[in-house]
PDB file of N, CA and C in Angstrom:
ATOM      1  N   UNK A   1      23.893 -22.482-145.591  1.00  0.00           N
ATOM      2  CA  UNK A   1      24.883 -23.512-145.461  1.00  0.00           C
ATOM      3  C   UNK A   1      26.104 -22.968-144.728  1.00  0.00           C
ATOM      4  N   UNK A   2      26.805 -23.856-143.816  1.00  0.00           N
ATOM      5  CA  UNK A   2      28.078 -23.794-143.094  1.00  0.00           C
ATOM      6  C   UNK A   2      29.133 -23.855-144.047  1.00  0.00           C
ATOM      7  N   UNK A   3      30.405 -22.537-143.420  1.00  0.00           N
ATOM      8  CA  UNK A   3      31.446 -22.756-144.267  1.00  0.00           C
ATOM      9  C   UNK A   3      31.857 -24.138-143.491  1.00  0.00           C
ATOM     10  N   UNK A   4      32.588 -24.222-144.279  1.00  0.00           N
ATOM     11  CA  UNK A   4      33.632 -25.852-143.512  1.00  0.00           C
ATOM     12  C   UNK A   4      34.246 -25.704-142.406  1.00  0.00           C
ATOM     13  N   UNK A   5      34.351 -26.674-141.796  1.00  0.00           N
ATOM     14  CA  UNK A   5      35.122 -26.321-139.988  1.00  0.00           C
ATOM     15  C   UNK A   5      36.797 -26.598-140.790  1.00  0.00           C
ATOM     16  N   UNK A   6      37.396 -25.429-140.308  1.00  0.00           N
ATOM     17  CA  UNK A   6      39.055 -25.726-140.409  1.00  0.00           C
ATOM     18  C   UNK A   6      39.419 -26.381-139.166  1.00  0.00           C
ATOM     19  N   UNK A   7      39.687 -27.901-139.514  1.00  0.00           N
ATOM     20  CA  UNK A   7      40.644 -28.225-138.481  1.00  0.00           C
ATOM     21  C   UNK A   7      41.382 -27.045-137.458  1.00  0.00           C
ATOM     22  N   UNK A   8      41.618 -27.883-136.225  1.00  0.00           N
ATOM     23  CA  UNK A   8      42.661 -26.905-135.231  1.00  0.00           C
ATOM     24  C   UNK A   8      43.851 -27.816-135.406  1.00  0.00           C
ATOM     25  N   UNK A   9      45.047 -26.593-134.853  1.00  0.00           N
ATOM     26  CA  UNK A   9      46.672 -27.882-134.856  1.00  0.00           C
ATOM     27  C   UNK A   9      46.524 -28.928-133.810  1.00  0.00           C
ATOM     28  N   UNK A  10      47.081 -29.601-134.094  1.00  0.00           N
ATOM     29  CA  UNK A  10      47.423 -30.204-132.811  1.00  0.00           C
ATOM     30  C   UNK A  10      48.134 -29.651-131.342  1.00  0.00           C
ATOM     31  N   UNK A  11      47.439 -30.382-130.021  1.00  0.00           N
ATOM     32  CA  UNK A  11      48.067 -29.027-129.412  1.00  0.00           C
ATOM     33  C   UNK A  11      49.967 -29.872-129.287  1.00  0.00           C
ATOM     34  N   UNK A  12      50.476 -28.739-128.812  1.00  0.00           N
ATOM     35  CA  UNK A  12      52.102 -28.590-129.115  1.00  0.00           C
ATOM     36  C   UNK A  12      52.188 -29.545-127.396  1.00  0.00           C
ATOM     37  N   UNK A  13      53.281 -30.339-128.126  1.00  0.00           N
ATOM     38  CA  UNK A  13      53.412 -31.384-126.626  1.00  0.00           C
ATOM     39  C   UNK A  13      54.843 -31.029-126.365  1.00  0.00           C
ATOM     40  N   UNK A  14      55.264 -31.050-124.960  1.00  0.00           N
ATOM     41  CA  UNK A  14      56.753 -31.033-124.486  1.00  0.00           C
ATOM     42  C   UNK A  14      57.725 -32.197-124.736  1.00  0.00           C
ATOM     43  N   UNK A  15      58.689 -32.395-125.338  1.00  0.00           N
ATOM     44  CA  UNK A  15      59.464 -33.485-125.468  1.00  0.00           C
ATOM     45  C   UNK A  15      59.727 -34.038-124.041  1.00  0.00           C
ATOM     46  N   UNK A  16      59.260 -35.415-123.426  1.00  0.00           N
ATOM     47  CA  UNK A  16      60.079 -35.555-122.406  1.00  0.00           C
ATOM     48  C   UNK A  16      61.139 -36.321-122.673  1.00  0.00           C
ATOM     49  N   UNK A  17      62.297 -35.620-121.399  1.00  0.00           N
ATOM     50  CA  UNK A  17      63.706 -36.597-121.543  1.00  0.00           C
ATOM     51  C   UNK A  17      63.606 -37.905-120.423  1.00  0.00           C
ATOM     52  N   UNK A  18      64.825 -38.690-120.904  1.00  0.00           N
ATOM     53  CA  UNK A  18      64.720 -39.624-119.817  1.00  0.00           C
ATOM     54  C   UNK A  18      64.888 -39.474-118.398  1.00  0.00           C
ATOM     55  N   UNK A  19      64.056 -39.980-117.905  1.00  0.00           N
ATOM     56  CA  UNK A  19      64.205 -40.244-116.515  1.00  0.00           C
ATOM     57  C   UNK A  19      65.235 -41.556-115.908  1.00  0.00           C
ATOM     58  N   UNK A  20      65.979 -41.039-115.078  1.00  0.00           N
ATOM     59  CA  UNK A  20      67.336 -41.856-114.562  1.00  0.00           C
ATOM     60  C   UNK A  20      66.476 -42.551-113.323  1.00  0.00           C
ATOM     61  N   UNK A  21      66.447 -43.547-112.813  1.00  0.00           N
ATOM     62  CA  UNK A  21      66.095 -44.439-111.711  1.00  0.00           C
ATOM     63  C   UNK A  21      66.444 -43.499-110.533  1.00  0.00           C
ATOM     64  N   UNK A  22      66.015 -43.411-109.323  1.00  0.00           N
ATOM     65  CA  UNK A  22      66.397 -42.675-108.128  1.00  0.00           C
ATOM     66  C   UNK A  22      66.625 -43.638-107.100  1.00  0.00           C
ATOM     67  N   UNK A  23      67.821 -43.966-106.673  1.00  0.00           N
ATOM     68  CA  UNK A  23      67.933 -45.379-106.000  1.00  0.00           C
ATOM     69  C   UNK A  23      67.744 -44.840-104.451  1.00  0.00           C
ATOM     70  N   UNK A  24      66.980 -45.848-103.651  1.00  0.00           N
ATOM     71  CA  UNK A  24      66.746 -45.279-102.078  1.00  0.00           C
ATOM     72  C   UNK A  24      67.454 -45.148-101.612  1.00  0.00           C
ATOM     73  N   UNK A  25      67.582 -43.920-100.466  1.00  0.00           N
ATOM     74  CA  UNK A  25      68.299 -43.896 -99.795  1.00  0.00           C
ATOM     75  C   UNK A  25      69.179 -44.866 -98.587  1.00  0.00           C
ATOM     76  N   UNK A  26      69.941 -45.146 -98.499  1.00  0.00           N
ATOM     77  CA  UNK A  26      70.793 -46.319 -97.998  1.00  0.00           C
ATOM     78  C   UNK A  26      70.445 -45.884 -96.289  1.00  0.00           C
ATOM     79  N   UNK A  27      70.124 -46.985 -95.551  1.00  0.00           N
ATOM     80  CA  UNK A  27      69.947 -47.235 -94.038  1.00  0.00           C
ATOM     81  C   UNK A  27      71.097 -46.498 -93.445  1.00  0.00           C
ATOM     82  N   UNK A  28      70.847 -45.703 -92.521  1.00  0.00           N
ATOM     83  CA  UNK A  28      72.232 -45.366 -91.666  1.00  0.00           C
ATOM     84  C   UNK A  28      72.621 -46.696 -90.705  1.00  0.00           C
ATOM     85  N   UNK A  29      74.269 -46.977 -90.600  1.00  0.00           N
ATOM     86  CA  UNK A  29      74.563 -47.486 -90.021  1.00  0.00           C
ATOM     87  C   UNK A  29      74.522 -47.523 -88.464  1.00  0.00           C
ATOM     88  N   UNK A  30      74.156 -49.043 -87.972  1.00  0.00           N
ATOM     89  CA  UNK A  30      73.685 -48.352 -86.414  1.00  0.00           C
ATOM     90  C   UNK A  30      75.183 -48.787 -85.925  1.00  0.00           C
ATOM     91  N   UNK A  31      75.921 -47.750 -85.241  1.00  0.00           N
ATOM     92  CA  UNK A  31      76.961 -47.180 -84.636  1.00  0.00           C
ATOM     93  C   UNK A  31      76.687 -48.748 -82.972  1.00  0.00           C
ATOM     94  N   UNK A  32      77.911 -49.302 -83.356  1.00  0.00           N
ATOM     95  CA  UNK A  32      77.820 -50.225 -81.956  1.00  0.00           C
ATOM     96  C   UNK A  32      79.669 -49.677 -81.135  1.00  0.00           C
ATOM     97  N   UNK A  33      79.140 -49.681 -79.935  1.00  0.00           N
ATOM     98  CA  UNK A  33      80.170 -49.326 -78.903  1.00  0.00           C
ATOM     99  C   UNK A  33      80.231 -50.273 -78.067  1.00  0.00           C
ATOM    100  N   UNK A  34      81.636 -50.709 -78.251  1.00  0.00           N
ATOM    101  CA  UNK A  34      82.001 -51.815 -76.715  1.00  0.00           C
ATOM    102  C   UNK A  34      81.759 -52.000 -75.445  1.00  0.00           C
ATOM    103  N   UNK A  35      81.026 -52.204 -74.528  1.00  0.00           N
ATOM    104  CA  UNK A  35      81.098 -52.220 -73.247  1.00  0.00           C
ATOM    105  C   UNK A  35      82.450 -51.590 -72.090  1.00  0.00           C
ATOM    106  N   UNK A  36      83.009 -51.985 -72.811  1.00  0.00           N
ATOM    107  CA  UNK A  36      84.744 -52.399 -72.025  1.00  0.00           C
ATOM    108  C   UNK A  36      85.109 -50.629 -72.542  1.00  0.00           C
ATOM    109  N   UNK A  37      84.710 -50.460 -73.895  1.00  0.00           N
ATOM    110  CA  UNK A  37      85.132 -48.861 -74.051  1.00  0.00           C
ATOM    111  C   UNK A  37      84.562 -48.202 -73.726  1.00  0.00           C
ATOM    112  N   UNK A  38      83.107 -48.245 -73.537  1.00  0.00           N
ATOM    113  CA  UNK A  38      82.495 -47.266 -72.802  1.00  0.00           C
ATOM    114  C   UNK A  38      82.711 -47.367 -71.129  1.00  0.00           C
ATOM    115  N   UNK A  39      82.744 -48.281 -70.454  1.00  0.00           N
ATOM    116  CA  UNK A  39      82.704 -48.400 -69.470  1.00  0.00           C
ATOM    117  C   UNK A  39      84.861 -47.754 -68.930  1.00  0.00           C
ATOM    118  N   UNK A  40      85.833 -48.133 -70.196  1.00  0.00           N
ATOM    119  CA  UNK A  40      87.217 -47.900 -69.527  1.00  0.00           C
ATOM    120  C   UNK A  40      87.694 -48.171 -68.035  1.00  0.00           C
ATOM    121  N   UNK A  41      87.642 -49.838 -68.251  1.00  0.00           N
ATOM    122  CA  UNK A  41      87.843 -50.266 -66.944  1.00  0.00           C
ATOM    123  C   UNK A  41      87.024 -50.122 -65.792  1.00  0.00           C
ATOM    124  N   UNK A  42      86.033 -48.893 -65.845  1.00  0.00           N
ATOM    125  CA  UNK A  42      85.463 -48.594 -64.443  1.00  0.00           C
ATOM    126  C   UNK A  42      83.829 -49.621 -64.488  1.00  0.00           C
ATOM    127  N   UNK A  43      82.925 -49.413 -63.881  1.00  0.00           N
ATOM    128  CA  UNK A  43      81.673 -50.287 -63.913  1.00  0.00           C
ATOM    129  C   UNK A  43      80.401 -49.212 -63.589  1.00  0.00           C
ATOM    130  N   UNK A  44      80.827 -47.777 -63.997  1.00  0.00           N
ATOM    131  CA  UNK A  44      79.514 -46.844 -64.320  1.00  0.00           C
ATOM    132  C   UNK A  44      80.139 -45.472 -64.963  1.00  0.00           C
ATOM    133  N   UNK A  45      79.133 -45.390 -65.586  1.00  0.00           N
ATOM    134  CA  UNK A  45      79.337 -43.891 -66.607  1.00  0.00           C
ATOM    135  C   UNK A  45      77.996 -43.160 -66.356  1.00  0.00           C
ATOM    136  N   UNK A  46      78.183 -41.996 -66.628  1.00  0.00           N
ATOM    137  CA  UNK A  46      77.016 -41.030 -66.963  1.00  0.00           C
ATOM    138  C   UNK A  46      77.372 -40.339 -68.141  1.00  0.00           C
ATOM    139  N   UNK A  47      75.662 -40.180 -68.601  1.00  0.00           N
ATOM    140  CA  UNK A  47      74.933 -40.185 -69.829  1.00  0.00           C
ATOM    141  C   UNK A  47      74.146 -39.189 -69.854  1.00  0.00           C
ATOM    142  N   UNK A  48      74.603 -37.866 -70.452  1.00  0.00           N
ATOM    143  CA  UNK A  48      73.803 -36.475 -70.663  1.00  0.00           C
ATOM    144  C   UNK A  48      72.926 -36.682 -71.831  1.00  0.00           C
ATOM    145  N   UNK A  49      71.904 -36.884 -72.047  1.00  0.00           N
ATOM    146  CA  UNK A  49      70.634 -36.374 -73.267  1.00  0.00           C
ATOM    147  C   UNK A  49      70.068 -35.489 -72.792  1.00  0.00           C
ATOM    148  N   UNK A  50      69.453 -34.820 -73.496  1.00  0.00           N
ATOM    149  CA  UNK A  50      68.911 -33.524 -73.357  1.00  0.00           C
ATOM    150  C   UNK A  50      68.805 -32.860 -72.190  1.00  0.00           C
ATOM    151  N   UNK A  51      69.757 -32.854 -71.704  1.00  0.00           N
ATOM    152  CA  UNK A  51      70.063 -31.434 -70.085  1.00  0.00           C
ATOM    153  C   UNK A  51      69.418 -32.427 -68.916  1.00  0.00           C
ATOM    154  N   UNK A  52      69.271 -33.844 -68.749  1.00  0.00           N
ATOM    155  CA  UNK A  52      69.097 -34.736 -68.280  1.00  0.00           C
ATOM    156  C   UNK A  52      70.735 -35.744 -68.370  1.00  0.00           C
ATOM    157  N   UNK A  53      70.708 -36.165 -66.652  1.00  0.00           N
ATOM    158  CA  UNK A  53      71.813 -37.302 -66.262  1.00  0.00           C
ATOM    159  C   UNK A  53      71.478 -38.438 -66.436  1.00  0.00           C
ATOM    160  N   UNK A  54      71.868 -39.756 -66.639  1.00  0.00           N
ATOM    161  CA  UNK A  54      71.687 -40.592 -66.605  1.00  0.00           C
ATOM    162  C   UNK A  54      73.132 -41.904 -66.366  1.00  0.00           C
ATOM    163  N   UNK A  55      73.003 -42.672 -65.513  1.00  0.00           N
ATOM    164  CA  UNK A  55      73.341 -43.491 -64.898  1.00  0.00           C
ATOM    165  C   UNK A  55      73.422 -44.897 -66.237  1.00  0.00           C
ATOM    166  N   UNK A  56      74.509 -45.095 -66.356  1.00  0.00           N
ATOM    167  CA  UNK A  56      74.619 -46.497 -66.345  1.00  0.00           C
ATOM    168  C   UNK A  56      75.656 -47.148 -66.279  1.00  0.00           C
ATOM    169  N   UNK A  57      75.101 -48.750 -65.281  1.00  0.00           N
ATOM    170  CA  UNK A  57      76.081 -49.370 -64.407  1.00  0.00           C
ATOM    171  C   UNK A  57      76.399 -50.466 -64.716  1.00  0.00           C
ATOM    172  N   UNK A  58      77.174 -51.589 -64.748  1.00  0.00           N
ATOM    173  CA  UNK A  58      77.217 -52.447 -64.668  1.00  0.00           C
ATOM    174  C   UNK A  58      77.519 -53.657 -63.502  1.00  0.00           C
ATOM    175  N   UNK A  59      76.530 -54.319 -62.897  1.00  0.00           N
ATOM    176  CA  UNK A  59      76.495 -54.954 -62.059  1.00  0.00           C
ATOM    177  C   UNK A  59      77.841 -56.335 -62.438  1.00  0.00           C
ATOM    178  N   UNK A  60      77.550 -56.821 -60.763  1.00  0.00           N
ATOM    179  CA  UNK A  60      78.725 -57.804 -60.745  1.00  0.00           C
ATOM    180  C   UNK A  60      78.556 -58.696 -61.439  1.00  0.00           C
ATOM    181  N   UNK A  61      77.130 -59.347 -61.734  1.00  0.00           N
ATOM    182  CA  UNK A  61      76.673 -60.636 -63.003  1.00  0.00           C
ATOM    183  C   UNK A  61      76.575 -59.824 -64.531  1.00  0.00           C
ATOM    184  N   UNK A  62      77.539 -58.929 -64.720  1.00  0.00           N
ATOM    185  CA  UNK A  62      77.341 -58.472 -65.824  1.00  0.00           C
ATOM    186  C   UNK A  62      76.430 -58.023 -66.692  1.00  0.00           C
ATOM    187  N   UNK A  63      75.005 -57.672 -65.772  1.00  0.00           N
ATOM    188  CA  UNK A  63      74.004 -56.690 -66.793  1.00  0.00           C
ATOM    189  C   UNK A  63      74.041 -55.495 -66.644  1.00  0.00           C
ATOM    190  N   UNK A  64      73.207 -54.835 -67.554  1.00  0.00           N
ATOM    191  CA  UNK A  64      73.585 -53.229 -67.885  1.00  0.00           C
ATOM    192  C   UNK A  64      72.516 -52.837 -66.544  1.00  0.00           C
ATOM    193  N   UNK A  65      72.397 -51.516 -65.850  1.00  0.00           N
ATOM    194  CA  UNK A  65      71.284 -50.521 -65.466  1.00  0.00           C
ATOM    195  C   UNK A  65      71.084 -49.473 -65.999  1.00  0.00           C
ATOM    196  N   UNK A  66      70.338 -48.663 -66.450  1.00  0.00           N
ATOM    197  CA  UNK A  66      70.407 -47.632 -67.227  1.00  0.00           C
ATOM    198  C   UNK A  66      69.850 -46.411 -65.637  1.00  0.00           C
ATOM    199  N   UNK A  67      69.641 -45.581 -64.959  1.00  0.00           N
ATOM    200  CA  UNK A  67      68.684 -44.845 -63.989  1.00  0.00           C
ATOM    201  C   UNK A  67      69.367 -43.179 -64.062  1.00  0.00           C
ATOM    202  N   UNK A  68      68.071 -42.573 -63.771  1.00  0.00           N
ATOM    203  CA  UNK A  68      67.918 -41.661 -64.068  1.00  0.00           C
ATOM    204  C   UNK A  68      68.460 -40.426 -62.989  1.00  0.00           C
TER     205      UNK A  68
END
């Protein structure tokens, strides 16, 4: 005959604490610039991005050109 099975403990659990909500991160604001300030009276600027010139004009019917 079998001695008796001794129970085991229970296994040992970690207390968890509360968890606080993680609210998303908020949209960056998209940054708008005036025409009239970028341009300062004149009707073309240049535009350095990455070690590249860029052109932009504004024609006499008032649309943009962007060229390279």
């Amino acid at each position: 005959m079998k001695p008796p099975a001794i129970p085991s403990p229970p296994p040992q659990v970690e207390p968890r604490l509360p968890v606080a909500p993680v609210a998303p991160p908020e949209p960056q604001r998209l940054r708008r610039i005036a025409s009239r300030d970028l341009f300062a009276g004149g009707r073309e600027v240049e535009i350095e991005h990455q070690s590249q010139v860029y052109r932009l004009r504004c024609t006499s019917l008032g649309k943009l050109i962007l060229t390279k």
